[in-house]
Each structure stands twice: as C-alpha cells, then as structure tokens.
N, C-alpha and C. Protein backbone atom coordinates (compact mmCIF):
# COMPACT_ATOMS: atom_id res chain seq x y z
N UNK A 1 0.83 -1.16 0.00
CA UNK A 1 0.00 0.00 0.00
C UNK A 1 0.89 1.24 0.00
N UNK A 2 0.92 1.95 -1.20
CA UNK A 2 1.32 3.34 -1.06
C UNK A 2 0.53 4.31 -0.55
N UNK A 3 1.18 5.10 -0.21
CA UNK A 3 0.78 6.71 0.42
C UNK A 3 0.74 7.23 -0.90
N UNK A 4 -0.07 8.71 -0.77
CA UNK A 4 -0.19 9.42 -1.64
C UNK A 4 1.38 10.62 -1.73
N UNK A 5 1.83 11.23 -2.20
CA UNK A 5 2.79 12.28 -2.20
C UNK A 5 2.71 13.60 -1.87
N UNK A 6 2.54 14.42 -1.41
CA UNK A 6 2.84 15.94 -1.47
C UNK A 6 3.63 16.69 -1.94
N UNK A 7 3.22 17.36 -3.07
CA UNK A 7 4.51 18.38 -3.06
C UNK A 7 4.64 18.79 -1.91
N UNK A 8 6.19 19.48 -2.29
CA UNK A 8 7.03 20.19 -0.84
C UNK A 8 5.82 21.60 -0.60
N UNK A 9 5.24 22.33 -2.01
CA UNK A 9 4.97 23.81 -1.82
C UNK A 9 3.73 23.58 -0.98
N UNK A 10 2.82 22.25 -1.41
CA UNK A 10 1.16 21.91 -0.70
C UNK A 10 1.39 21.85 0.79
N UNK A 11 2.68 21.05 1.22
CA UNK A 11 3.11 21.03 2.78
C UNK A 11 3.46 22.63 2.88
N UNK A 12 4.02 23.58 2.53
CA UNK A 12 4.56 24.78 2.92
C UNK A 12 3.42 25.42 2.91
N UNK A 13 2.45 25.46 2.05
CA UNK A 13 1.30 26.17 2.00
C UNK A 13 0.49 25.95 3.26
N UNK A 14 0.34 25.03 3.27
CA UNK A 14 -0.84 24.17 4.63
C UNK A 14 -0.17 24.90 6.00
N UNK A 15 0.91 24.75 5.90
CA UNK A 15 2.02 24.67 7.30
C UNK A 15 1.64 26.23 7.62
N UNK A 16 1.81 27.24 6.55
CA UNK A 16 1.95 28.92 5.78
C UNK A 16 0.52 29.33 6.75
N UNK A 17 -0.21 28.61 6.73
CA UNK A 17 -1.71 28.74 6.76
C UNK A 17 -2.43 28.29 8.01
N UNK A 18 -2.10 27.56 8.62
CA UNK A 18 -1.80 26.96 10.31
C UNK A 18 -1.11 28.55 10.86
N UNK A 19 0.39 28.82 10.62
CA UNK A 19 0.86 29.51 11.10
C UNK A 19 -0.08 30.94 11.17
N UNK A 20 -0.33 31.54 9.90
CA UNK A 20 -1.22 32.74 9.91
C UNK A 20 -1.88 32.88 10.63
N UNK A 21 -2.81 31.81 10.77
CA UNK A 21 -4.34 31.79 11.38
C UNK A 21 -3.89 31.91 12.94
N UNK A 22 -2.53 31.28 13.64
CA UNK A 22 -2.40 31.46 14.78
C UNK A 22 -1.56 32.77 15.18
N UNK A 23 -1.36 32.86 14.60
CA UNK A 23 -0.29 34.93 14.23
C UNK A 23 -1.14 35.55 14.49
N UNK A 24 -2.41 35.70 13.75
CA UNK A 24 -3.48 36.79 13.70
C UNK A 24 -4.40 36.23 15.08
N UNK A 25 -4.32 34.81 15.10
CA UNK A 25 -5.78 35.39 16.23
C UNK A 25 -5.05 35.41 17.55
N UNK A 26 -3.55 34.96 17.34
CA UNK A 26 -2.91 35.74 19.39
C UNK A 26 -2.43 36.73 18.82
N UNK A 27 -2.01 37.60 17.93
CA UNK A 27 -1.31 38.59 18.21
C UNK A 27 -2.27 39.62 17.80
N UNK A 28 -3.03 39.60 16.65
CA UNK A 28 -3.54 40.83 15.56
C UNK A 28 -5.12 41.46 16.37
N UNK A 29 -5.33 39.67 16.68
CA UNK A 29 -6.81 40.03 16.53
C UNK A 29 -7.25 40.68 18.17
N UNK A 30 -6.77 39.96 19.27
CA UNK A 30 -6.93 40.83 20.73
C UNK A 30 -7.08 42.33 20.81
N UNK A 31 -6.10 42.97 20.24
CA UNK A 31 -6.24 44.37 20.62
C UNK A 31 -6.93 45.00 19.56
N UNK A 32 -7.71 44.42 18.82
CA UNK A 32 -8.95 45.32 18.23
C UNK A 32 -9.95 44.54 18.65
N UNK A 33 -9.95 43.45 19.21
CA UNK A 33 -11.38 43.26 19.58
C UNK A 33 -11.51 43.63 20.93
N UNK A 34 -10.30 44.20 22.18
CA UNK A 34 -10.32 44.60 23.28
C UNK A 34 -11.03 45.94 22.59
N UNK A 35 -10.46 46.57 21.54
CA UNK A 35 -10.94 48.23 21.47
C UNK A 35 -12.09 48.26 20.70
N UNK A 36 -12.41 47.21 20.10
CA UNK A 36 -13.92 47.74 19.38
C UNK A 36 -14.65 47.01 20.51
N UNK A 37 -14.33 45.90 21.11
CA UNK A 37 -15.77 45.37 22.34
C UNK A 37 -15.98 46.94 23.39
N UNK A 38 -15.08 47.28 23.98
CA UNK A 38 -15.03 48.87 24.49
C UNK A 38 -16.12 49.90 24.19
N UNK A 39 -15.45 50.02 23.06
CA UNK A 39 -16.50 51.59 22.56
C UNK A 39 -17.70 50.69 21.93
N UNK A 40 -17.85 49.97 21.17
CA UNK A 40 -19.05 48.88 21.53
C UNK A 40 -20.17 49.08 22.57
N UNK A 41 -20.12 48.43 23.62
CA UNK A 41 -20.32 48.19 24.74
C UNK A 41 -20.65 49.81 25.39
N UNK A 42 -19.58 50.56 25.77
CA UNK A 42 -19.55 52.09 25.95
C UNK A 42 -20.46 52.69 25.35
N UNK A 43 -20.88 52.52 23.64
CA UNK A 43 -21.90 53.40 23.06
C UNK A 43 -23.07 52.59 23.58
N UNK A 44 -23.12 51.57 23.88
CA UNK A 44 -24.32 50.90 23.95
C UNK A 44 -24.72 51.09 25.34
N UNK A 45 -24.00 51.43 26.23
CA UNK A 45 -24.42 51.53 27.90
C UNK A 45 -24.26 52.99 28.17
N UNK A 46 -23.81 53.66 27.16
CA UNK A 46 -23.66 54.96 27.31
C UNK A 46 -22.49 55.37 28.59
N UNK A 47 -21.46 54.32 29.11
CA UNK A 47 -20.94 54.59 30.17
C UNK A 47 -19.45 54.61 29.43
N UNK A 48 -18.35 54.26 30.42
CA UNK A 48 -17.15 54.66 29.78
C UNK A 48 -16.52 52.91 30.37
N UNK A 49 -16.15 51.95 29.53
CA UNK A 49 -15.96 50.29 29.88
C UNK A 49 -14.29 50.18 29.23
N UNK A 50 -14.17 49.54 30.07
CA UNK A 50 -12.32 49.77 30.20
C UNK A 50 -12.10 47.63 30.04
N UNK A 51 -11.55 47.49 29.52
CA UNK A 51 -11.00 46.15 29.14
C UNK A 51 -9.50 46.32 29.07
N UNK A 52 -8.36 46.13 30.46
CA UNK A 52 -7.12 45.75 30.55
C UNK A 52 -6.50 45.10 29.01
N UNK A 53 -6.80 43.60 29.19
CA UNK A 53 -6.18 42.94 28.47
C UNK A 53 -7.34 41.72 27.78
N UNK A 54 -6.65 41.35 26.64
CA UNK A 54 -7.75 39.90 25.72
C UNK A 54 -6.88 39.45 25.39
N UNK A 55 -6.70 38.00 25.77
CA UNK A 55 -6.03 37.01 25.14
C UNK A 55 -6.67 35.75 24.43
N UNK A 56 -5.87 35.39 23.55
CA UNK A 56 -6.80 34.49 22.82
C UNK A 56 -5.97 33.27 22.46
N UNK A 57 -5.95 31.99 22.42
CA UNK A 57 -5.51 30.62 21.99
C UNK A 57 -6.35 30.41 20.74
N UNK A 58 -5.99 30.40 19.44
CA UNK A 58 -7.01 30.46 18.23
C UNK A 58 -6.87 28.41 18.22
N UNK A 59 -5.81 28.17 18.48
CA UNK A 59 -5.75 26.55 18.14
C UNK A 59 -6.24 25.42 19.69
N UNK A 60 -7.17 26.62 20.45
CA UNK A 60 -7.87 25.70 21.57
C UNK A 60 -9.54 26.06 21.68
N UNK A 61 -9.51 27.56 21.15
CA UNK A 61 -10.78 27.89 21.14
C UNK A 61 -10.72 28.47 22.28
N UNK A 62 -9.89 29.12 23.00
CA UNK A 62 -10.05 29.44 24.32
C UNK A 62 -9.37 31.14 24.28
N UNK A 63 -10.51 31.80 25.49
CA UNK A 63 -10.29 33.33 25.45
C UNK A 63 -9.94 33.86 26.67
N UNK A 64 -9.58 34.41 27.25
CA UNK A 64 -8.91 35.09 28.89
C UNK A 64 -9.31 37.08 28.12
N UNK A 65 -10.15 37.52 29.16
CA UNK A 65 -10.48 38.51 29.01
C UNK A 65 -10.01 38.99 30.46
N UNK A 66 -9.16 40.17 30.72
CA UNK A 66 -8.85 40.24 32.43
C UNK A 66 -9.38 42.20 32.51
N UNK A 67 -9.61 42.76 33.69
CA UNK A 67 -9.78 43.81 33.89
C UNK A 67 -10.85 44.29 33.19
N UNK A 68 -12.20 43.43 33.41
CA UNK A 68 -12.94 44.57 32.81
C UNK A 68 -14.25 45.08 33.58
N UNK A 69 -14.32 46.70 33.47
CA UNK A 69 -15.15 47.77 34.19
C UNK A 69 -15.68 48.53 33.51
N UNK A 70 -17.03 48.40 34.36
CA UNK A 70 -17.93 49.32 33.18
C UNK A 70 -18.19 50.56 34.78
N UNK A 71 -18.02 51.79 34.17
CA UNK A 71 -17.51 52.69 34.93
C UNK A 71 -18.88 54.14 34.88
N UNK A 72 -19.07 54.63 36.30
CA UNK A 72 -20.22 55.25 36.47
C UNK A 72 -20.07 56.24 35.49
N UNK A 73 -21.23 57.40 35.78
CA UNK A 73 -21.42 58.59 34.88
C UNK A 73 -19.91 59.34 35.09
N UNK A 74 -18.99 59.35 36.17
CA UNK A 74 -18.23 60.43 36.57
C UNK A 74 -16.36 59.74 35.75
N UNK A 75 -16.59 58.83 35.21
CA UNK A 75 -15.47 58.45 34.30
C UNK A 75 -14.23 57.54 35.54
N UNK A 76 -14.63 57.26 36.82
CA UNK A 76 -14.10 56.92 37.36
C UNK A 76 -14.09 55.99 38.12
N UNK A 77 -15.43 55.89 38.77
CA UNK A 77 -15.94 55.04 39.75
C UNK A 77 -16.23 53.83 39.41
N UNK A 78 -16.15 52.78 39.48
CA UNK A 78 -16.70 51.39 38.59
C UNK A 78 -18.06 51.04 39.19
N UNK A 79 -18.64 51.10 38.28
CA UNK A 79 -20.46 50.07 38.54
C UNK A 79 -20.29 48.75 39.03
N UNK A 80 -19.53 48.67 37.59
CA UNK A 80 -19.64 46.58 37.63
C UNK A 80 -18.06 46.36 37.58
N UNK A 81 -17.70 45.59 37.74
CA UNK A 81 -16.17 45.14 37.22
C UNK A 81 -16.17 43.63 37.19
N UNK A 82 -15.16 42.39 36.74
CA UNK A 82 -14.44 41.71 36.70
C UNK A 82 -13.10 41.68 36.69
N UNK A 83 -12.42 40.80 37.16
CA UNK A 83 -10.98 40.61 37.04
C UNK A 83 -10.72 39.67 36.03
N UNK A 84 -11.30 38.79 35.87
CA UNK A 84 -11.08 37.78 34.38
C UNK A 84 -12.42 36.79 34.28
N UNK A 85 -11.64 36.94 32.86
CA UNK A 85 -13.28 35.46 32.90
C UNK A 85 -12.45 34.97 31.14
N UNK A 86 -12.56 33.68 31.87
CA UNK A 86 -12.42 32.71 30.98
C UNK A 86 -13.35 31.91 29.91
N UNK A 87 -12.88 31.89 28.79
CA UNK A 87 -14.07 31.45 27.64
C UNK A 87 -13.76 30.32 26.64
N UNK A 88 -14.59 29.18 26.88
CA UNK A 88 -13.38 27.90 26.10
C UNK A 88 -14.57 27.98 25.19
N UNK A 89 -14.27 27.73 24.12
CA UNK A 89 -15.34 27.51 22.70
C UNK A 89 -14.93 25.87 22.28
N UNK A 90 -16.08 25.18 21.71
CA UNK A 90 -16.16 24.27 20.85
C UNK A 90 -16.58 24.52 19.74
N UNK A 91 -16.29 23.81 19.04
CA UNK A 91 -16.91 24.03 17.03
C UNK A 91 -18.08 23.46 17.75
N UNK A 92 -19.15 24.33 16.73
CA UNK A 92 -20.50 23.68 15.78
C UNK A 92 -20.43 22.23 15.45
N UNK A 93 -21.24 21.25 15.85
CA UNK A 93 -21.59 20.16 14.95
C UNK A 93 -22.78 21.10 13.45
N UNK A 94 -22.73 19.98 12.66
CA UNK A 94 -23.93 20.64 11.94
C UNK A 94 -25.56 19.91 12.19
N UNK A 95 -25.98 20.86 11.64
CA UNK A 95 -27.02 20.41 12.00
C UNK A 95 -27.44 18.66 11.76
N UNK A 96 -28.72 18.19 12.64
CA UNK A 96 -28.80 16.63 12.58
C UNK A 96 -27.20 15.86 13.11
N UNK A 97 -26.42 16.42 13.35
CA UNK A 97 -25.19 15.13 13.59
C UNK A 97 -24.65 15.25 15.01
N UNK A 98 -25.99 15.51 16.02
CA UNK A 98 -25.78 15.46 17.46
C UNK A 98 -25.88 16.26 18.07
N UNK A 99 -25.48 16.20 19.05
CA UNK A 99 -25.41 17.38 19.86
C UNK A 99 -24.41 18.63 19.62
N UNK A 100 -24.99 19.90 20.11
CA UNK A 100 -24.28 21.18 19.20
C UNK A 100 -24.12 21.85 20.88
N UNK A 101 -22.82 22.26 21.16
CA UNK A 101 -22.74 23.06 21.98
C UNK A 101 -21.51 24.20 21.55
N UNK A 102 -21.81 25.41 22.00
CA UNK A 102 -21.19 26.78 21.44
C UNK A 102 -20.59 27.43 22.01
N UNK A 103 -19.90 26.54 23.54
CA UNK A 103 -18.90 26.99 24.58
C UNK A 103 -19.16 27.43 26.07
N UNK A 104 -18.40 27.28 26.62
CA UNK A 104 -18.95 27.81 27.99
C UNK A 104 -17.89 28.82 28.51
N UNK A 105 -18.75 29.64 29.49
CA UNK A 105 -17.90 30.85 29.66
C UNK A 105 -17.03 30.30 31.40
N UNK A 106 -16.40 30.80 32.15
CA UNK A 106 -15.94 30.62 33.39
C UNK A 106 -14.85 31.98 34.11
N UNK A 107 -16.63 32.24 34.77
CA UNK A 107 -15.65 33.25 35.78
C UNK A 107 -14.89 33.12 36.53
N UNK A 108 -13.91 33.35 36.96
CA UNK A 108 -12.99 33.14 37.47
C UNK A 108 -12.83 33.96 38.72
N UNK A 109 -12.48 35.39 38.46
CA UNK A 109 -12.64 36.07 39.87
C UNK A 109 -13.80 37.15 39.57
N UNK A 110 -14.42 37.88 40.50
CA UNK A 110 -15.12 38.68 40.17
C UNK A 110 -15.61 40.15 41.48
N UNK A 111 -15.57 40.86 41.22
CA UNK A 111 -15.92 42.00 42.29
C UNK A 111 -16.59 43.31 41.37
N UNK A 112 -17.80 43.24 41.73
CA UNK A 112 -18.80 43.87 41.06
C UNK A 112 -19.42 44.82 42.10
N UNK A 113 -19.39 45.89 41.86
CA UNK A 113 -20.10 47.25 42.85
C UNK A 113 -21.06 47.86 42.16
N UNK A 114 -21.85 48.14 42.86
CA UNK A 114 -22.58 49.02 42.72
C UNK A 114 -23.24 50.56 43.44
N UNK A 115 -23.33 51.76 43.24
CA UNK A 115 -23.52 52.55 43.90
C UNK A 115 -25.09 52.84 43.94
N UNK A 116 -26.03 52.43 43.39
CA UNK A 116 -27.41 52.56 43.31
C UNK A 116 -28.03 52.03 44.75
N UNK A 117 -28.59 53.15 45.41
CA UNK A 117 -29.07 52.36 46.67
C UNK A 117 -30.26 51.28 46.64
C-alpha cells in the first residue's frame, strides 16, 4: 500500500496557513477586539468600559479577558467590574449530527459594585 505524495509547496502552503491563522488570532486580533468590544459596549451603555487585556488561543478555542469595568457617569468610579473570565469555545456540529454546543464561559474572579441604593 502506497501513500499518496505531497509536493514540498502543498506542505509549505498548509504549514503557511496553520501559522497565519495562529499569528493573527494571538497577536492581531486581541487588541482590536479589546478596542472595538469597548467603545461597543460604551456606546451601547452609554458609560465609559475599560477592558485591561484579551487574550486568545485560536488553536484551543479558548479566550482570557482580564480587567474589565464598566464605569459610572463620573469616568471613574466602577459600577460593575471583573478581574477575568475565561471562555473555552467548541466548534458547531452541523445540523442533525448530534449534539451542538457553542462553549462555555468561566468566571474566574469577580468584584462587582454598585452605587445605586
């Protein structure tokens, strides 16, 4: 029984393409999705939401979001906050081929205030 062959360029390409996809989603993709989830979020709550840091594992499906505060009318005080929260994703089955689950989130630490009596 033979194996099939590869060119060398189909292995370099594939390999080219693994690598990218993990370049862009730890390095490229965090700090615009830390700054567009922000002003996002901010236009949508009308408050001022501060996100430290986003990290991302593109080849586990897994996300670490740390420092984030959504901050009163006075630009300072925090409403709500977290310290991190952890986010593992699974792929999609497709439809009919079982069960489909779309990840689970895990807080990790958390200290949330509020000033509303």
């Amino acid at each position: 029984m033979s194996f099939p062959r590869f060119p060398k360029r189909t292995f370099l390409a594939v390999a080219g393409a693994i690598a990218a996809y993990g370049i862009v989603g730890a390095f490229v993709a965090p700090p615009i999705i830390r700054n567009v989830a922000a002003n996002k979020l901010g236009q949508r709550l009308g408050r001022v939401v501060r996100i430290d840091d986003v990290a991302i594992n593109p080849y586990t499906l897994e996300a670490r979001v740390e420092g984030f505060r959504i901050l009163e009318p006075d630009g300072r005080t925090p409403f709500a906050s977290f310290d991190a929260l952890d986010v593992t994703g699974m792929p999609s089955r497709s439809p009919g081929c079982g069960s489909t689950r779309s990840g689970m989130a895990h807080r990790t630490t958390t200290s949330a205030t509020s000033s509303r009596a």
